[in-house]
C-alpha atoms as a PDB file:
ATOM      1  CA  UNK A   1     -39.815  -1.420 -18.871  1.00  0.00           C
ATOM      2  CA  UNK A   2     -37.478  -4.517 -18.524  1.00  0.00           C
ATOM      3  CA  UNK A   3     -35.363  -3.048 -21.429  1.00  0.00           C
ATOM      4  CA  UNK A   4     -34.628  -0.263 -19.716  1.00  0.00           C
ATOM      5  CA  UNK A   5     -33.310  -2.240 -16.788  1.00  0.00           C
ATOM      6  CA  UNK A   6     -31.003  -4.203 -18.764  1.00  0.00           C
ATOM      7  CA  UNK A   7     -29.681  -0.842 -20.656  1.00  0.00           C
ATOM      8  CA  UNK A   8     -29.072   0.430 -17.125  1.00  0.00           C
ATOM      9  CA  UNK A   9     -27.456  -2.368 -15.867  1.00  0.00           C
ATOM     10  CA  UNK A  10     -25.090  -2.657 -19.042  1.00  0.00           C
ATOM     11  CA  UNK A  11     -24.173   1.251 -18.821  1.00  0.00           C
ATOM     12  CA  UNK A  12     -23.089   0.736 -15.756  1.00  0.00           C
ATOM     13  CA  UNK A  13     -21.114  -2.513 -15.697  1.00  0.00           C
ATOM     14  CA  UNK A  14     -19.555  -0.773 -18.905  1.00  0.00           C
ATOM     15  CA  UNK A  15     -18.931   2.301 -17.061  1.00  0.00           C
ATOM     16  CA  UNK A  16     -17.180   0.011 -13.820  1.00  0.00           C
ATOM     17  CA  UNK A  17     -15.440  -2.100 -16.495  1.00  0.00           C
ATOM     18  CA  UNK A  18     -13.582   1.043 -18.384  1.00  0.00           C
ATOM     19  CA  UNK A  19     -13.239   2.776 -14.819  1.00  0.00           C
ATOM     20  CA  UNK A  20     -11.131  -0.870 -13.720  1.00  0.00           C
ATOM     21  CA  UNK A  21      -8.980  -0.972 -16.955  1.00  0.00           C
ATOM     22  CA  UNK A  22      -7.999   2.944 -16.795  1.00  0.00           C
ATOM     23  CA  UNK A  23      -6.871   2.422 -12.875  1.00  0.00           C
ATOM     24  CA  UNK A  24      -5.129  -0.708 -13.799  1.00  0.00           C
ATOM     25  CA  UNK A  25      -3.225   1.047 -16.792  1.00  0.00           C
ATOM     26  CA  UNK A  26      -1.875   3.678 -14.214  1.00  0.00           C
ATOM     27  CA  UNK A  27      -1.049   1.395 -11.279  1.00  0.00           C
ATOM     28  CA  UNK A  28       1.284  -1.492 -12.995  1.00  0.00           C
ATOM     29  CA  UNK A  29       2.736  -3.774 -10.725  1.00  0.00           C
ATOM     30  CA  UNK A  30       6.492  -4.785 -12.101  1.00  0.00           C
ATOM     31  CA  UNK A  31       9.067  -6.199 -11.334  1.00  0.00           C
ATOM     32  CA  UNK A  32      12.436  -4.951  -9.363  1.00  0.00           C
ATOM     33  CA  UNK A  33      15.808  -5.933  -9.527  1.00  0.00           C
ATOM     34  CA  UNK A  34      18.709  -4.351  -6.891  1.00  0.00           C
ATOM     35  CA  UNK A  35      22.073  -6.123  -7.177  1.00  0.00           C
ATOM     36  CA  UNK A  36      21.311  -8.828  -9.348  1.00  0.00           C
ATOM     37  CA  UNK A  37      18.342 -10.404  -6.972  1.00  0.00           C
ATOM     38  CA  UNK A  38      14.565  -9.766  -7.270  1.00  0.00           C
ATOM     39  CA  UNK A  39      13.050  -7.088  -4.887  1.00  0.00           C
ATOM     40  CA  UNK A  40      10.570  -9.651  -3.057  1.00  0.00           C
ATOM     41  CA  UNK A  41       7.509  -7.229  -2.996  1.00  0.00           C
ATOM     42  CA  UNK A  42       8.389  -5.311  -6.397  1.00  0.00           C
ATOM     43  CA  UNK A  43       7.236  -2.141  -7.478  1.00  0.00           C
ATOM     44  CA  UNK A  44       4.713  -0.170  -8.872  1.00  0.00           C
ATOM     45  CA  UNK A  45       4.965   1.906 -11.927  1.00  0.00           C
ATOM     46  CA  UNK A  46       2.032   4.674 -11.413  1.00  0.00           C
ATOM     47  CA  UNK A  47       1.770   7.732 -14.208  1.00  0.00           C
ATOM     48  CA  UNK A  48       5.669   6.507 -15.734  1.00  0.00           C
ATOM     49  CA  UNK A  49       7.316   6.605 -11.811  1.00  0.00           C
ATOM     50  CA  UNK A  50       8.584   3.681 -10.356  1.00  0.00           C
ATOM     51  CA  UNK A  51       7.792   3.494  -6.891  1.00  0.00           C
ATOM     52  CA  UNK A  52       9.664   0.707  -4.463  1.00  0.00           C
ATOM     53  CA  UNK A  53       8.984  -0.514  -0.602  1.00  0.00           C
ATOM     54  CA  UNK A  54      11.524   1.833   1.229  1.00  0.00           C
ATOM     55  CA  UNK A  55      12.285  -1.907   3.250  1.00  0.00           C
ATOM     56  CA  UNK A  56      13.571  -2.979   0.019  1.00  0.00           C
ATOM     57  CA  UNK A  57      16.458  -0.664   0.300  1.00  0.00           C
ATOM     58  CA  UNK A  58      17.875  -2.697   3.052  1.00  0.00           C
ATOM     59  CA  UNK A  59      18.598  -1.051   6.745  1.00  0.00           C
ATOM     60  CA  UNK A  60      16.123  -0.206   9.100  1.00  0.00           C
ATOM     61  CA  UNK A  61      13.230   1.397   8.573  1.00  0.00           C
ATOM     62  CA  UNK A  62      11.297   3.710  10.966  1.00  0.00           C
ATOM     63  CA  UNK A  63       7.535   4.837  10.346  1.00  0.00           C
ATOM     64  CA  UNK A  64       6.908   8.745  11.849  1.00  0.00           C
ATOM     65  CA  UNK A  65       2.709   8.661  11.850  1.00  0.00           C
ATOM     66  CA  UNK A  66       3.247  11.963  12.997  1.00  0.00           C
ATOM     67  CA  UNK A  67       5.016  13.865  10.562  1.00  0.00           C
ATOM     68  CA  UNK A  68       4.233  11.425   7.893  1.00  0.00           C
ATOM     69  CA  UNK A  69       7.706  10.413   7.645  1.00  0.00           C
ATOM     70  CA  UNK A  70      10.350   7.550   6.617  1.00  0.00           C
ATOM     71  CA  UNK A  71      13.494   7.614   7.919  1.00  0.00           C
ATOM     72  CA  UNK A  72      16.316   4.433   6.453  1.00  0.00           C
ATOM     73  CA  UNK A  73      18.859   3.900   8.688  1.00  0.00           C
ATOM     74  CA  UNK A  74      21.722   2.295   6.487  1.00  0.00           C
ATOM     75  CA  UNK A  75      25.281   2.667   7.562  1.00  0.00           C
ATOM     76  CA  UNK A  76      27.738   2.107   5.784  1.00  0.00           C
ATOM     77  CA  UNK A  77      30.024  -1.152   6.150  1.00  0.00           C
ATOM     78  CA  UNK A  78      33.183  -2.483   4.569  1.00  0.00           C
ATOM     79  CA  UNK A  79      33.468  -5.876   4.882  1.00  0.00           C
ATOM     80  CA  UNK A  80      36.681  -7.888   4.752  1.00  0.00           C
ATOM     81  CA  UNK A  81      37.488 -11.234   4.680  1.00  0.00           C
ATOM     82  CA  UNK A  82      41.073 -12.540   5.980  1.00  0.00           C
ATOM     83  CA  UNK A  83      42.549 -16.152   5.773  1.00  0.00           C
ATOM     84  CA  UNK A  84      45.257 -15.378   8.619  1.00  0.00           C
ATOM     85  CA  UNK A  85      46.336 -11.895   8.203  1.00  0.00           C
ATOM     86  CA  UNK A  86      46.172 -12.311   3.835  1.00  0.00           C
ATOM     87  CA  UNK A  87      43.034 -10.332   2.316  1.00  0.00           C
ATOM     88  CA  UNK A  88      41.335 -12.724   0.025  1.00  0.00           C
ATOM     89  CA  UNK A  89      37.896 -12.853  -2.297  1.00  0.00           C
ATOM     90  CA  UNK A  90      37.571 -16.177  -4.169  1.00  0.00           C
ATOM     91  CA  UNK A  91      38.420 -19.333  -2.672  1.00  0.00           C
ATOM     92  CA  UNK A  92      38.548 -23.074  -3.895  1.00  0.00           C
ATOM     93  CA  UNK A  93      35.951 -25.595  -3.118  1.00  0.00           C
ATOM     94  CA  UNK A  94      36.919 -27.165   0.253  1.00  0.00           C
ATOM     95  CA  UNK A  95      36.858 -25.848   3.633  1.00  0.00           C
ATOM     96  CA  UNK A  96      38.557 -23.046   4.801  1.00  0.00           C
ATOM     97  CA  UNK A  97      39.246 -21.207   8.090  1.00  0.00           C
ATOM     98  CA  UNK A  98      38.911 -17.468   7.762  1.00  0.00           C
ATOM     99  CA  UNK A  99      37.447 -14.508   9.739  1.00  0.00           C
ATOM    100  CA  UNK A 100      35.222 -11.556   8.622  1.00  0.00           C
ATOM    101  CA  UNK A 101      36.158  -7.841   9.712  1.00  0.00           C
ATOM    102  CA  UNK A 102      34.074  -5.109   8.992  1.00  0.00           C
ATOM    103  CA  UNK A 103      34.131  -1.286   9.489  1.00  0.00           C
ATOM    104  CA  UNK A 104      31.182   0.384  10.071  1.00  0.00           C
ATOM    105  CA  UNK A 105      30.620   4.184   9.921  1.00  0.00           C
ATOM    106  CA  UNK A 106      28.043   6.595   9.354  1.00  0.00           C
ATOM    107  CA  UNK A 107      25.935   5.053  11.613  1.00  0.00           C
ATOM    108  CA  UNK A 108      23.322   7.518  12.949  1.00  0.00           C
ATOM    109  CA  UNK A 109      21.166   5.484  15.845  1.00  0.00           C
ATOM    110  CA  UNK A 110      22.038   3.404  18.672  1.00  0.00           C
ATOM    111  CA  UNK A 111      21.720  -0.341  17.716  1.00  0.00           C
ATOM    112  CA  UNK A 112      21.356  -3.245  20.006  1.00  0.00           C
ATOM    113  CA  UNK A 113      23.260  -6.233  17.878  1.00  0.00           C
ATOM    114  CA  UNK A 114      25.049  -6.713  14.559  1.00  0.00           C
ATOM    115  CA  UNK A 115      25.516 -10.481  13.145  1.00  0.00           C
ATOM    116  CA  UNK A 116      27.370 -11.646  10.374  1.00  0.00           C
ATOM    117  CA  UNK A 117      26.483 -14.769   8.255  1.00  0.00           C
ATOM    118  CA  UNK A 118      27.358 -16.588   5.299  1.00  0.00           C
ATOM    119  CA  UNK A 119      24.596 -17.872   3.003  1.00  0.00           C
ATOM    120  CA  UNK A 120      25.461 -20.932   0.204  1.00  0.00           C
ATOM    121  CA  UNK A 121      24.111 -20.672  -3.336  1.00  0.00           C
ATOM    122  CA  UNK A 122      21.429 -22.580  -2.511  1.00  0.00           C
ATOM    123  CA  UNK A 123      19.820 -19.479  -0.290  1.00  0.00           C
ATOM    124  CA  UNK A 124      20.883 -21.986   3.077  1.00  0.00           C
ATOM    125  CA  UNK A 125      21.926 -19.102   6.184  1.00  0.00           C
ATOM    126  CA  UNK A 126      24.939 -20.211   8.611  1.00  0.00           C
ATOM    127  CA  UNK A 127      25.565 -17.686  11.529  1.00  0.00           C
ATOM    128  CA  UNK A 128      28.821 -16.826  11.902  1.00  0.00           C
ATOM    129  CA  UNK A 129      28.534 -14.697  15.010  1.00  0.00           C
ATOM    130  CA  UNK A 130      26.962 -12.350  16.572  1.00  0.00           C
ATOM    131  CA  UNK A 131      26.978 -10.108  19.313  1.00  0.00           C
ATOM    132  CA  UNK A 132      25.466  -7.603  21.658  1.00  0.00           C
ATOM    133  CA  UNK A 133      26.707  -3.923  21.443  1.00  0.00           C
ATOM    134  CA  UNK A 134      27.304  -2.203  25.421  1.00  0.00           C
ATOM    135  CA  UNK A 135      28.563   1.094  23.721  1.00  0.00           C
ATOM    136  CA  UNK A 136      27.267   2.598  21.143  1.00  0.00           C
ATOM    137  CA  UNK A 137      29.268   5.042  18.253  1.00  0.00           C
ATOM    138  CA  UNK A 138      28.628   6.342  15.241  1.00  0.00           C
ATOM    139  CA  UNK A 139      31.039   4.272  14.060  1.00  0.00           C
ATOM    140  CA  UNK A 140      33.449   1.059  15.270  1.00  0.00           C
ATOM    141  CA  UNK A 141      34.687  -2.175  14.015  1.00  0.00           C
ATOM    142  CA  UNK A 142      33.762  -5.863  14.305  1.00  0.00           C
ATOM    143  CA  UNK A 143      35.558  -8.589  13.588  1.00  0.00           C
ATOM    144  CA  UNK A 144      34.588 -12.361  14.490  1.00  0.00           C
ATOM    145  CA  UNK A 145      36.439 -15.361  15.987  1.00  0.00           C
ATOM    146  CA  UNK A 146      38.505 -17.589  12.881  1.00  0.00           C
ATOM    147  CA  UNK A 147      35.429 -19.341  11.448  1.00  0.00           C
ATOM    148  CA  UNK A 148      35.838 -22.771   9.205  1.00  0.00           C
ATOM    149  CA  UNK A 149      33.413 -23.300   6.635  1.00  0.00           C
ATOM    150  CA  UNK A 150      33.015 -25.641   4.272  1.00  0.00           C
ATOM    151  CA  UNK A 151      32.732 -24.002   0.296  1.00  0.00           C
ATOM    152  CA  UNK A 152      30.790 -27.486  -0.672  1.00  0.00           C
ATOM    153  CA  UNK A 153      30.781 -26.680  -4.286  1.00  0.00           C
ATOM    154  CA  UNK A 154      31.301 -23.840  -6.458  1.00  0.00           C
ATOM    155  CA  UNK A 155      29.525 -20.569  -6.945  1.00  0.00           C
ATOM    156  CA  UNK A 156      28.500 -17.289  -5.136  1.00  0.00           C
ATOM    157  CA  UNK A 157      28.616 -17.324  -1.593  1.00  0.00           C
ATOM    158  CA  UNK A 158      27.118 -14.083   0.503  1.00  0.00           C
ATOM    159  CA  UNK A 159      28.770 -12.516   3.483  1.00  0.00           C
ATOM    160  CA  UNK A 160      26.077 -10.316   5.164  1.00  0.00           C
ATOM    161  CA  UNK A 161      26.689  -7.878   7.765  1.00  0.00           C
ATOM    162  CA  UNK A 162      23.719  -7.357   9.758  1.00  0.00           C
ATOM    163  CA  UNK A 163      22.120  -5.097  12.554  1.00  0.00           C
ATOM    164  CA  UNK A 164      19.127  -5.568  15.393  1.00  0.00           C
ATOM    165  CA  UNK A 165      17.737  -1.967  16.536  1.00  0.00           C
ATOM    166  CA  UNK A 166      16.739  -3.158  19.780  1.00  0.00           C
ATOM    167  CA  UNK A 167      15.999  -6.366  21.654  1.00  0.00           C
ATOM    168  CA  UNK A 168      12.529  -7.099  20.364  1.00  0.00           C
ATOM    169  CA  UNK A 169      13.465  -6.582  16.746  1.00  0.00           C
ATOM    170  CA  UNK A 170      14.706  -8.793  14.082  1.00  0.00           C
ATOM    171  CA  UNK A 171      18.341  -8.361  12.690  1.00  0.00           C
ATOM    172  CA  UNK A 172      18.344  -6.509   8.861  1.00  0.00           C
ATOM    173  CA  UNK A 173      21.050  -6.932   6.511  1.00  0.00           C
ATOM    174  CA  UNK A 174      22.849  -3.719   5.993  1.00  0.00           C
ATOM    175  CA  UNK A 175      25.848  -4.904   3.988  1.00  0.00           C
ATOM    176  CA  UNK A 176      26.921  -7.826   1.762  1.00  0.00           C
ATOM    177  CA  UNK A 177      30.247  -9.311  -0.064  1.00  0.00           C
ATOM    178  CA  UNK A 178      30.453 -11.962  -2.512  1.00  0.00           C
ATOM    179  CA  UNK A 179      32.782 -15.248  -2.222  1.00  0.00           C
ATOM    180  CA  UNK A 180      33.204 -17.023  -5.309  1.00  0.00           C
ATOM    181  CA  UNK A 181      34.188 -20.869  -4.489  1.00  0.00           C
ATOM    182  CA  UNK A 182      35.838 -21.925  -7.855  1.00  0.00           C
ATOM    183  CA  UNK A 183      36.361 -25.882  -8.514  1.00  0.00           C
ATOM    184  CA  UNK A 184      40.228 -26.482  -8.278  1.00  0.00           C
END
């Protein structure tokens, strides 16, 4: 009688076991690059599709419970960076007085805020400014006061343009350039 027991338990552990490696075949977590930098919450691959977190696409998201639906609001932004009135993208290590402008279009919500910042290689985040929106269009421009910032040493420096959807949210980056700081 205690033979059987054990055969039962073992049949089923095996069964449980087999069931565990089959659902862990199909639902693969991996690993997701966009840009160059590493998706912080990654992906699944499930039956050979990848699927992503829709916040990983950047913009704001918005959950519908009822209609079961996602809707990404991303607009789009083209950001410029002037040193006087002279266009520029790489810049020696030093300091250096500049201002960001950036067009924004497309954009299909109201918004509250946008913010632009400048993060250092090192991942360190420096506001540059940011400011409340009274009127609100599909699209406008923004451009900040002359900023001086210090390019400390060389390597890839991130612009971000970002937006706030209301007053209780947090701002979301939207749009990004790259400043590369080159030693002299």
């Amino acid at each position: 009688m205690k033979w059987k027991r054990v055969l039962l338990c073992v049949m089923v552990f095996s069964l449980l076991g087999g069931s565990l490696l089959f659902a862990d075949s199909v639902n693969e977590k991996i690993r997701v690059l966009i840009n160059g930098k590493e998706a912080s919450d990654g992906g699944y691959l499930i039956d050979g599709t990848t699927y992503v977190p829709v916040r990983e696409a950047g913009g704001i998201t918005r959950w519908d419970n009822s209609n079961k639906r996602v809707t990404v609001i991303k607009p789009n932004v083209h950001i410029f960076l002037f040193k006087g009135d002279t266009v520029f993208g790489n810049v020696n290590v030093g300091k250096l007085k500049f201002n960001v402008f950036s067009q924004v279009d497309s954009l299909t919500t109201d918004v509250a805020a946008v913010k632009v910042t400048i993060t250092d290689p090192s991942g360190q985040v420096k506001d540059i400014q940011a400011q409340d929106l009274a009127t609100q269009k599909d699209n406008f421009w923004f451009r900040t006061y002359d900023f001086t910032y210090d390019f400390s040493r060389a390597g890839k420096y991130q612009v971000g343009f970002h937006i706030k959807e209301n007053a209780n949210s947090n701002y979301v980056l939207v749009a990004e350039k790259i400043i590369t700081a080159l030693n002299d």
